[in-house]
PDB file of N, CA and C in Angstrom:
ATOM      1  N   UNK A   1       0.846  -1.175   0.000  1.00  0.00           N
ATOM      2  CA  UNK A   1       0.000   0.000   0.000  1.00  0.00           C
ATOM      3  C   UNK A   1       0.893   1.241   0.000  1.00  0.00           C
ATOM      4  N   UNK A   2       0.425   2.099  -1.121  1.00  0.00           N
ATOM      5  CA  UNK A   2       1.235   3.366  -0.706  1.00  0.00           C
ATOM      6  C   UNK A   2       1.007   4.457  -0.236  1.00  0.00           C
ATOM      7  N   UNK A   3       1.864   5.475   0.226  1.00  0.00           N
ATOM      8  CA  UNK A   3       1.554   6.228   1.147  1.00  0.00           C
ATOM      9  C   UNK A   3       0.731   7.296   0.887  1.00  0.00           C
ATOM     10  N   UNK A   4       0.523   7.725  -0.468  1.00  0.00           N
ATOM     11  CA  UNK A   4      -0.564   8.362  -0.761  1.00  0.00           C
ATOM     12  C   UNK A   4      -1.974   7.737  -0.427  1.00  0.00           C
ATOM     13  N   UNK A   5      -2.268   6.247  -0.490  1.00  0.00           N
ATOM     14  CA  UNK A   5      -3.667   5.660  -0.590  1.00  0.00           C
ATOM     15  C   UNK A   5      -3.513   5.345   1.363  1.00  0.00           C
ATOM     16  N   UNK A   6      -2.548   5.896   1.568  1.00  0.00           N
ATOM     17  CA  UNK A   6      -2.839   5.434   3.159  1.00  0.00           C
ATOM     18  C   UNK A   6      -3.443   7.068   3.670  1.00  0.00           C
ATOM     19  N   UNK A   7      -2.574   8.281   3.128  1.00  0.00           N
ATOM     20  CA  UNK A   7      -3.198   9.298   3.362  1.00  0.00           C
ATOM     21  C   UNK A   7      -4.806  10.099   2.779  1.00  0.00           C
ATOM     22  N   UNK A   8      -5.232   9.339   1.707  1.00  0.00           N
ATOM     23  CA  UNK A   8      -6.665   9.291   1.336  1.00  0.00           C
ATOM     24  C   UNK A   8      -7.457   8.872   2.235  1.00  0.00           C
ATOM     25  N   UNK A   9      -6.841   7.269   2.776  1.00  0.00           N
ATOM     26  CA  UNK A   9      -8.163   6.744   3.357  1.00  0.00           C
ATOM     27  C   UNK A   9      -7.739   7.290   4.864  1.00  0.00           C
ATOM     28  N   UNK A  10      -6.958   7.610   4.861  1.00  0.00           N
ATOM     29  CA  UNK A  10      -7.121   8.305   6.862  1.00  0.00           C
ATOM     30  C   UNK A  10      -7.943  10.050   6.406  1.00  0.00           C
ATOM     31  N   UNK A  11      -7.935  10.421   5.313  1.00  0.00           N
ATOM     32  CA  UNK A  11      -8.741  11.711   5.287  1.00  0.00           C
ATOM     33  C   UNK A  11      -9.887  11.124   5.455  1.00  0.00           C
ATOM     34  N   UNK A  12     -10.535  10.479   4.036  1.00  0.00           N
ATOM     35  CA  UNK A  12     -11.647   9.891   4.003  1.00  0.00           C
ATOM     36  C   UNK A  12     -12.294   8.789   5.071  1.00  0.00           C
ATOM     37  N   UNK A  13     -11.678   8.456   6.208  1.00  0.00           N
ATOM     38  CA  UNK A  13     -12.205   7.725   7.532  1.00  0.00           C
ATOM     39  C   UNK A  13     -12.381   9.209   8.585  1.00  0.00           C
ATOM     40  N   UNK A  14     -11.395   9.947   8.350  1.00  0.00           N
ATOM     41  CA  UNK A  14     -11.653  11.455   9.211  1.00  0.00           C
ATOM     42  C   UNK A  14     -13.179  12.257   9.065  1.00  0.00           C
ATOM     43  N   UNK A  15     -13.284  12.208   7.244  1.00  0.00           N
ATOM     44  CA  UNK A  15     -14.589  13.039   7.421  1.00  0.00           C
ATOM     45  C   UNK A  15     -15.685  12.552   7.322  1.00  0.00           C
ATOM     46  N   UNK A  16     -15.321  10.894   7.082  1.00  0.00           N
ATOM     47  CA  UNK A  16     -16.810  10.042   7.627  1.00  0.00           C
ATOM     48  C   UNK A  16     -17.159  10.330   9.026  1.00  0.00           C
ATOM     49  N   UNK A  17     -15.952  10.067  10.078  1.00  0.00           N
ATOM     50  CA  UNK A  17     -16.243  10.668  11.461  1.00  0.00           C
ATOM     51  C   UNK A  17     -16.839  11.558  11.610  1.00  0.00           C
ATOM     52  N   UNK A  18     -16.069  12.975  11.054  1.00  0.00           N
ATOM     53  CA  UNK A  18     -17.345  14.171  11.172  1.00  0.00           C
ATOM     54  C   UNK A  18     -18.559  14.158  10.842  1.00  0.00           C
ATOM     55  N   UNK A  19     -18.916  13.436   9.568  1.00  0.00           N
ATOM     56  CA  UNK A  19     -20.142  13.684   8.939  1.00  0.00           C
ATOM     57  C   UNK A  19     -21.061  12.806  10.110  1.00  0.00           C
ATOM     58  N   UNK A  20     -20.405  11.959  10.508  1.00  0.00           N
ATOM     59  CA  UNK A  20     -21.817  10.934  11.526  1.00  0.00           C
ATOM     60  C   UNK A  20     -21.477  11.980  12.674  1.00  0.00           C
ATOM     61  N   UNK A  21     -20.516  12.334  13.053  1.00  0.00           N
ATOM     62  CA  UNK A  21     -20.810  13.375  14.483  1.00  0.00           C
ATOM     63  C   UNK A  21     -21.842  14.647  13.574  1.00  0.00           C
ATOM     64  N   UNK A  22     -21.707  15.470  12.970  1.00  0.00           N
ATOM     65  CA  UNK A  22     -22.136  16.393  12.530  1.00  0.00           C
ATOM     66  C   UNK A  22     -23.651  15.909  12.548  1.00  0.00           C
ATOM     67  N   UNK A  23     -24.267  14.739  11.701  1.00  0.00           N
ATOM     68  CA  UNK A  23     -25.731  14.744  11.622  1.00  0.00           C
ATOM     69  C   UNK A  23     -26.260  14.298  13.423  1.00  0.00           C
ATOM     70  N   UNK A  24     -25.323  13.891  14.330  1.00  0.00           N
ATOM     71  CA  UNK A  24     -26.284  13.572  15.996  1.00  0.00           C
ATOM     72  C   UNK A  24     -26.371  14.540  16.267  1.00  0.00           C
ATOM     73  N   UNK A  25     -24.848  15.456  16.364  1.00  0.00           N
ATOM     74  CA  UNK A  25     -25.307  17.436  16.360  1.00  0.00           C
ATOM     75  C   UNK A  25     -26.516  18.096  15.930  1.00  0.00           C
ATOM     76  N   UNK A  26     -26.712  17.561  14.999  1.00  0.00           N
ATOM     77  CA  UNK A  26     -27.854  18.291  14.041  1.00  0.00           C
ATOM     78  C   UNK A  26     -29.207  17.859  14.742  1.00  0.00           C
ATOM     79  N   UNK A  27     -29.242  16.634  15.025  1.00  0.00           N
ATOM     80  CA  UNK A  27     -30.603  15.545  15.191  1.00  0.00           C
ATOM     81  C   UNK A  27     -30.778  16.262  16.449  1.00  0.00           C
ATOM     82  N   UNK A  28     -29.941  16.269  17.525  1.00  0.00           N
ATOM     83  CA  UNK A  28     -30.244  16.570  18.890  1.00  0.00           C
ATOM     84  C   UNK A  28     -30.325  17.514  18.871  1.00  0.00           C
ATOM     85  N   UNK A  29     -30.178  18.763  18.566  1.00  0.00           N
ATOM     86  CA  UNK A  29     -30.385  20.731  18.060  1.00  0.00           C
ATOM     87  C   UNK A  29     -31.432  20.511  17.636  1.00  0.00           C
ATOM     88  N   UNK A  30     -31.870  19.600  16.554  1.00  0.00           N
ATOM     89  CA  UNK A  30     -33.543  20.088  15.717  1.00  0.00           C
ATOM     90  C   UNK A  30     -32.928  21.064  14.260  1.00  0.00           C
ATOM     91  N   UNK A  31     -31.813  21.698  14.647  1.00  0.00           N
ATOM     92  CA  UNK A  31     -31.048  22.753  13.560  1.00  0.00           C
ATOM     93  C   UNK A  31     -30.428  22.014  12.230  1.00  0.00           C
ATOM     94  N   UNK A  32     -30.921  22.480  11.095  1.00  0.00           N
ATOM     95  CA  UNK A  32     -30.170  22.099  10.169  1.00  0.00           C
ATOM     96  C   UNK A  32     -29.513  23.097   9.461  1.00  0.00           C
ATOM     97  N   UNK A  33     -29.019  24.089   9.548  1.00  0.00           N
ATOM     98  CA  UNK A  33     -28.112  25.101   9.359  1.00  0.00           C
ATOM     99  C   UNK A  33     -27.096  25.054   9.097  1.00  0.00           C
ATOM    100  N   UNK A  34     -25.692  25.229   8.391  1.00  0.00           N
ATOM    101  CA  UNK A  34     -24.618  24.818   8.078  1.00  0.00           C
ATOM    102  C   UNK A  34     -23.952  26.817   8.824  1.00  0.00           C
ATOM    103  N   UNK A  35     -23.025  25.808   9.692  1.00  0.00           N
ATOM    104  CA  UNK A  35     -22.359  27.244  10.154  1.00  0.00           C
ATOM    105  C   UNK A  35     -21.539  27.783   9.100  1.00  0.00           C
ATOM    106  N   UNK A  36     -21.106  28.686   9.323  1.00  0.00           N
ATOM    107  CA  UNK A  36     -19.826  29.544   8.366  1.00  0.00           C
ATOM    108  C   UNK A  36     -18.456  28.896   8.493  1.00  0.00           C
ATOM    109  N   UNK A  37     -18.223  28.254   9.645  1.00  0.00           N
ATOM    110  CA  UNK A  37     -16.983  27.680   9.302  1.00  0.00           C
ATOM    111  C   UNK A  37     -17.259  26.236   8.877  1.00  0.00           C
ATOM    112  N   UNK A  38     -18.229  25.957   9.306  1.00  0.00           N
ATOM    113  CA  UNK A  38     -18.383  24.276   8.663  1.00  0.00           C
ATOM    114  C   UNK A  38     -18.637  24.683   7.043  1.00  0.00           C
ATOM    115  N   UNK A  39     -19.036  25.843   6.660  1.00  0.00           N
ATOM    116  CA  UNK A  39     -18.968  26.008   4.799  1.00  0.00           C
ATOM    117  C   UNK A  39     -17.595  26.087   4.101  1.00  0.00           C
ATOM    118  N   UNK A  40     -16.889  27.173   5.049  1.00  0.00           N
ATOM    119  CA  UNK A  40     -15.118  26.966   5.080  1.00  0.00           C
ATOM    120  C   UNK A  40     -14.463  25.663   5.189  1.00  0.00           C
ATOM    121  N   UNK A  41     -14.588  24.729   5.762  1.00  0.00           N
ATOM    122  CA  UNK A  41     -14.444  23.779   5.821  1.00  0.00           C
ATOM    123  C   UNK A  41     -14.449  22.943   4.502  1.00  0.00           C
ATOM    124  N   UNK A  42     -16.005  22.764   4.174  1.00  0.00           N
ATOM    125  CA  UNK A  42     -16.107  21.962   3.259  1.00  0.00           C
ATOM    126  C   UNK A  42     -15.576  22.679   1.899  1.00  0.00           C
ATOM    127  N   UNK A  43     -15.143  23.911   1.955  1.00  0.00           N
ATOM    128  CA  UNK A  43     -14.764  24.479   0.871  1.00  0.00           C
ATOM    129  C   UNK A  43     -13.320  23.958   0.576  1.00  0.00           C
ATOM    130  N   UNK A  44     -12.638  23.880   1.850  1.00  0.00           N
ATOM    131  CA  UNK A  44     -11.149  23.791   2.229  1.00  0.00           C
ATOM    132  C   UNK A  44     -10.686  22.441   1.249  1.00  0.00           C
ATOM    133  N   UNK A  45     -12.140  21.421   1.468  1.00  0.00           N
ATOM    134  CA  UNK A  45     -11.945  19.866   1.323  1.00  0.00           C
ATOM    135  C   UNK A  45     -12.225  20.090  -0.178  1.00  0.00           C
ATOM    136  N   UNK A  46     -13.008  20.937  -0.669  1.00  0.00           N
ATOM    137  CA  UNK A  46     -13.543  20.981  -1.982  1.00  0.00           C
ATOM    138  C   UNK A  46     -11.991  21.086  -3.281  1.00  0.00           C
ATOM    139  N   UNK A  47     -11.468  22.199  -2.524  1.00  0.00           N
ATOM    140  CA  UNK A  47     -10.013  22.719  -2.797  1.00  0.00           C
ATOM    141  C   UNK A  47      -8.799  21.797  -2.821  1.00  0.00           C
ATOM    142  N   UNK A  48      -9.263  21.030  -1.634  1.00  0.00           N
ATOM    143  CA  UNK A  48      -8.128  19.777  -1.769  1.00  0.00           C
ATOM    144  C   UNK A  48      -8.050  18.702  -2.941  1.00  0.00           C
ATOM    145  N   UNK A  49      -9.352  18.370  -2.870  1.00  0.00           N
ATOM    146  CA  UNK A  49     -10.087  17.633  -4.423  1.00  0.00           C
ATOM    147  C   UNK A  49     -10.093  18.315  -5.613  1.00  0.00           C
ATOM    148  N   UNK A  50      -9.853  19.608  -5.686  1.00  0.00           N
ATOM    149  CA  UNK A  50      -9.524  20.132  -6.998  1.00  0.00           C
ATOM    150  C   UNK A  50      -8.227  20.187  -7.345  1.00  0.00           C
ATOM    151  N   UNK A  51      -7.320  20.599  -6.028  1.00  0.00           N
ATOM    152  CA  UNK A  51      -5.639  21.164  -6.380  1.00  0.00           C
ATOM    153  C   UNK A  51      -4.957  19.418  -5.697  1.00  0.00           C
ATOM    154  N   UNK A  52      -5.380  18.309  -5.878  1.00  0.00           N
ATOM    155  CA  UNK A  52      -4.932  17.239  -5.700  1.00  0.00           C
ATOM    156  C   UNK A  52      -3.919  16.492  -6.331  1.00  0.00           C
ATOM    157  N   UNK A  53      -3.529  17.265  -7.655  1.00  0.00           N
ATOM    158  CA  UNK A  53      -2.791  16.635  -8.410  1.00  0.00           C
ATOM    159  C   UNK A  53      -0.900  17.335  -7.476  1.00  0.00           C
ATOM    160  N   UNK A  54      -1.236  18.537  -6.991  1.00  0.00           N
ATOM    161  CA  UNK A  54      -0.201  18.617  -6.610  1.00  0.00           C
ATOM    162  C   UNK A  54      -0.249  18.342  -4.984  1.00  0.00           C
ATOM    163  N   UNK A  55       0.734  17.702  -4.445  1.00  0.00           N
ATOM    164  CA  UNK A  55       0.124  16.817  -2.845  1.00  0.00           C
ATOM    165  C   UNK A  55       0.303  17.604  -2.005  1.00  0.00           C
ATOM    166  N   UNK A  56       1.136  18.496  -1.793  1.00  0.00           N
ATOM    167  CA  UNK A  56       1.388  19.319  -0.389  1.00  0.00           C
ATOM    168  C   UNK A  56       0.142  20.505  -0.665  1.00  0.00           C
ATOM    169  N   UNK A  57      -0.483  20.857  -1.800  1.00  0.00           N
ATOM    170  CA  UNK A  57      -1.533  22.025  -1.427  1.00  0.00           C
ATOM    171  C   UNK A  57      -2.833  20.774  -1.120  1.00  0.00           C
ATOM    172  N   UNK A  58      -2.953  19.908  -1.868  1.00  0.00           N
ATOM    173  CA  UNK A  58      -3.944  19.385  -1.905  1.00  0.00           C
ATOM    174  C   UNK A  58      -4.178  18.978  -0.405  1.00  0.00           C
ATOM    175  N   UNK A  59      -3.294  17.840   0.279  1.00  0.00           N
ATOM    176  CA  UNK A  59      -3.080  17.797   1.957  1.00  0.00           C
ATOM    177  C   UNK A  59      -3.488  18.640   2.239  1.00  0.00           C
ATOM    178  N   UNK A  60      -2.920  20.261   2.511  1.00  0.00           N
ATOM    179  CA  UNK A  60      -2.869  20.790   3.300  1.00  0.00           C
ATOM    180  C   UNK A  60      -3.995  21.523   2.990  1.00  0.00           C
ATOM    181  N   UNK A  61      -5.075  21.483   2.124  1.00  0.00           N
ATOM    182  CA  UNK A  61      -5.901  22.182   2.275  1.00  0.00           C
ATOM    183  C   UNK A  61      -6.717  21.259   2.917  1.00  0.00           C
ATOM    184  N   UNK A  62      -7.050  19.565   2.540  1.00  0.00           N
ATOM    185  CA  UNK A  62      -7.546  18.491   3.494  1.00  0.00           C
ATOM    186  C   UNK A  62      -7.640  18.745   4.656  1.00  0.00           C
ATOM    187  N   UNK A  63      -6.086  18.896   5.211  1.00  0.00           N
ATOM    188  CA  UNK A  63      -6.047  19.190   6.694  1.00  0.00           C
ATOM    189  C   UNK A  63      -6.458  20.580   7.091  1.00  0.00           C
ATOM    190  N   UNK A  64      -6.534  21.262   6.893  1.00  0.00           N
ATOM    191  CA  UNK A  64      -7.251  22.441   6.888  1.00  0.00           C
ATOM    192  C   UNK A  64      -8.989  22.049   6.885  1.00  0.00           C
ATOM    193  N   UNK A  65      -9.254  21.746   5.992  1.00  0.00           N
ATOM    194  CA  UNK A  65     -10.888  21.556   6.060  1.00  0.00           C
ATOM    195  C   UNK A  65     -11.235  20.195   6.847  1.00  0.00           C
ATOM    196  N   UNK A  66     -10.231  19.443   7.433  1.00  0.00           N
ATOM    197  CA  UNK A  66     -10.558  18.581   8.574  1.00  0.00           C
ATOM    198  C   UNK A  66     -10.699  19.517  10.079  1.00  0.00           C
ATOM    199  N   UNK A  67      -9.367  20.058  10.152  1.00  0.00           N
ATOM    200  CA  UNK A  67      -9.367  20.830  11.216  1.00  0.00           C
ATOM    201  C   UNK A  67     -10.193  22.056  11.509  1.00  0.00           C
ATOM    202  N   UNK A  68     -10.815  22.451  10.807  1.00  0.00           N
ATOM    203  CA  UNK A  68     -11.696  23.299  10.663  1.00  0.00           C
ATOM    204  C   UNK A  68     -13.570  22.996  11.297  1.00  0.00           C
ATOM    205  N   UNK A  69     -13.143  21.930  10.685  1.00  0.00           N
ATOM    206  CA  UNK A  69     -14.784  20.895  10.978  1.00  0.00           C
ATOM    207  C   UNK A  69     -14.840  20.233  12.204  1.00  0.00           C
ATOM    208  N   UNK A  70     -13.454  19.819  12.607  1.00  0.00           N
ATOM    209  CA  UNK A  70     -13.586  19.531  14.433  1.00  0.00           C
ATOM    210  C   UNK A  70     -13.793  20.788  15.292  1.00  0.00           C
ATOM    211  N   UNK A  71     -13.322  21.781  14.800  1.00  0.00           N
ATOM    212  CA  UNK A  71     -13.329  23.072  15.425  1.00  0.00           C
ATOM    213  C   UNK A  71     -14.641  23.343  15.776  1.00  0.00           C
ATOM    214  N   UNK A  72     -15.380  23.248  14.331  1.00  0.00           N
ATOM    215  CA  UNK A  72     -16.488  23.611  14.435  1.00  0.00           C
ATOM    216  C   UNK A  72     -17.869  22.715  15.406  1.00  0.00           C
ATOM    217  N   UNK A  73     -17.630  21.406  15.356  1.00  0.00           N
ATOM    218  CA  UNK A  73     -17.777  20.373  16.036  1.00  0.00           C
ATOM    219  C   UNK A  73     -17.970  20.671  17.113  1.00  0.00           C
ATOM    220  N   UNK A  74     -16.329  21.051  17.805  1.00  0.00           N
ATOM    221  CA  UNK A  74     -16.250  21.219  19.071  1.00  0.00           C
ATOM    222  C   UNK A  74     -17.241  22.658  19.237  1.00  0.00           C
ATOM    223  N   UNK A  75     -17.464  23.449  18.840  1.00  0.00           N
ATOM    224  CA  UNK A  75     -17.830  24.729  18.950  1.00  0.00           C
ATOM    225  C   UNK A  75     -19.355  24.884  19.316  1.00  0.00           C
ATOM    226  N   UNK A  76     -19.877  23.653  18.167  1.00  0.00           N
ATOM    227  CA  UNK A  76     -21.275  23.763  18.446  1.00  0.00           C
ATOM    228  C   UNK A  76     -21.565  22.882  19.623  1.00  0.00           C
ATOM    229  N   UNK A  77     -20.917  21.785  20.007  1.00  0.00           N
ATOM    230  CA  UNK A  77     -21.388  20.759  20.768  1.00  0.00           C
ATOM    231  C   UNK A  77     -21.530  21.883  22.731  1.00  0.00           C
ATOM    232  N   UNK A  78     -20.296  22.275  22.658  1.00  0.00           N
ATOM    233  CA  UNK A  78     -19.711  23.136  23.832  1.00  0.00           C
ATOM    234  C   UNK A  78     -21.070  24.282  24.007  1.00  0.00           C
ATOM    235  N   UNK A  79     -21.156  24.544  22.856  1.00  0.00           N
ATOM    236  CA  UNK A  79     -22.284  25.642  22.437  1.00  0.00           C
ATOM    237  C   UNK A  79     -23.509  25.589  23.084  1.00  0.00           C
ATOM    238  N   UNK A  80     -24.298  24.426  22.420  1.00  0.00           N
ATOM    239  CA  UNK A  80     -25.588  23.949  22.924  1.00  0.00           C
ATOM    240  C   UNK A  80     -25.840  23.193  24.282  1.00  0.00           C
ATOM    241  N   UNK A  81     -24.758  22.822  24.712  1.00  0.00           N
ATOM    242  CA  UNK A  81     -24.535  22.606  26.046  1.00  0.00           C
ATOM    243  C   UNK A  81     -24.682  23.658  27.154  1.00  0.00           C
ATOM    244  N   UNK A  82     -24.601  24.575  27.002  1.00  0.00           N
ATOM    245  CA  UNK A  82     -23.888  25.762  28.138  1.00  0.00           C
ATOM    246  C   UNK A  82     -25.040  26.346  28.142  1.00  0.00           C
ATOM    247  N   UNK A  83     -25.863  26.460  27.539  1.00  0.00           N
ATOM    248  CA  UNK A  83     -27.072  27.215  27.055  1.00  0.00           C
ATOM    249  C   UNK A  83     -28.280  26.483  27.897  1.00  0.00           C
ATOM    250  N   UNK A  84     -28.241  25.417  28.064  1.00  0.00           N
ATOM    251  CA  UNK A  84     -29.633  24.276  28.235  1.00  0.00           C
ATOM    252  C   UNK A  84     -29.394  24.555  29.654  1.00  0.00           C
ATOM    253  N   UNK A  85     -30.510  25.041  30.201  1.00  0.00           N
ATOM    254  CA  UNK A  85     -31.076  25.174  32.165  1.00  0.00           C
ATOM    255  C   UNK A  85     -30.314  23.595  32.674  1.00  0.00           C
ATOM    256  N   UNK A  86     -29.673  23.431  33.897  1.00  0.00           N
ATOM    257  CA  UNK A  86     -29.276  22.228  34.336  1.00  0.00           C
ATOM    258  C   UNK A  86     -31.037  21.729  35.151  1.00  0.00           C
ATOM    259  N   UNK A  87     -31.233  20.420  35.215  1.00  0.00           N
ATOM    260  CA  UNK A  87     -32.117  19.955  35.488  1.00  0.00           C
ATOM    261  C   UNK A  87     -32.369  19.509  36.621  1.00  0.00           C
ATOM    262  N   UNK A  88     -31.266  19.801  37.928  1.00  0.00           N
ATOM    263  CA  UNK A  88     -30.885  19.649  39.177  1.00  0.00           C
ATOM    264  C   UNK A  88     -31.140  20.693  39.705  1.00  0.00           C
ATOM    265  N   UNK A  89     -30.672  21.721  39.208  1.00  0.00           N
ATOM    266  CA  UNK A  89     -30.294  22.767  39.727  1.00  0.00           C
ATOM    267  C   UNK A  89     -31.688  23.735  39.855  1.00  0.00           C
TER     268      UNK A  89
END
């Protein structure tokens, strides 16, 4: 296996992860809204798939629109949390 098809499928296992975290986010909010950085994101990935023929922009825009989408992840999850009345309290 080479090291390019090892770095495809660890992108492509990365943003399967997001995409199943992203839709329980969504399900448990009721929100189907695409934030501004999750559009950056997928733009980032869009960019990687276009400028792919050359590997260090193509990567690094990957990793960019991976890291972008955990960000955002983390952002909303932290988000909708902090907000909701505690049920003890």
């Amino acid at each position: 296996m080479s090291d390019t098809t090892v770095y495809v499928a660890i992108a492509v296992g990365a943003l399967a992860i997001l995409a199943i975290g992203a839709v329980v986010v969504w399900r448990r909010d009721g929100s189907t809204s695409i934030t501004p950085l999750a559009g950056l994101a997928f733009g980032c990935v869009a960019c990687g798939i276009v400028f792919g023929d050359d590997r260090v922009v193509g990567y690094s825009f990957f990793a960019a629109g991976i890291t972008l989408a955990v960000i955002d992840t983390v952002r909303r999850s932290r988000g909708s949390g902090s907000s909701r009345p505690h049920a003890g309290a």
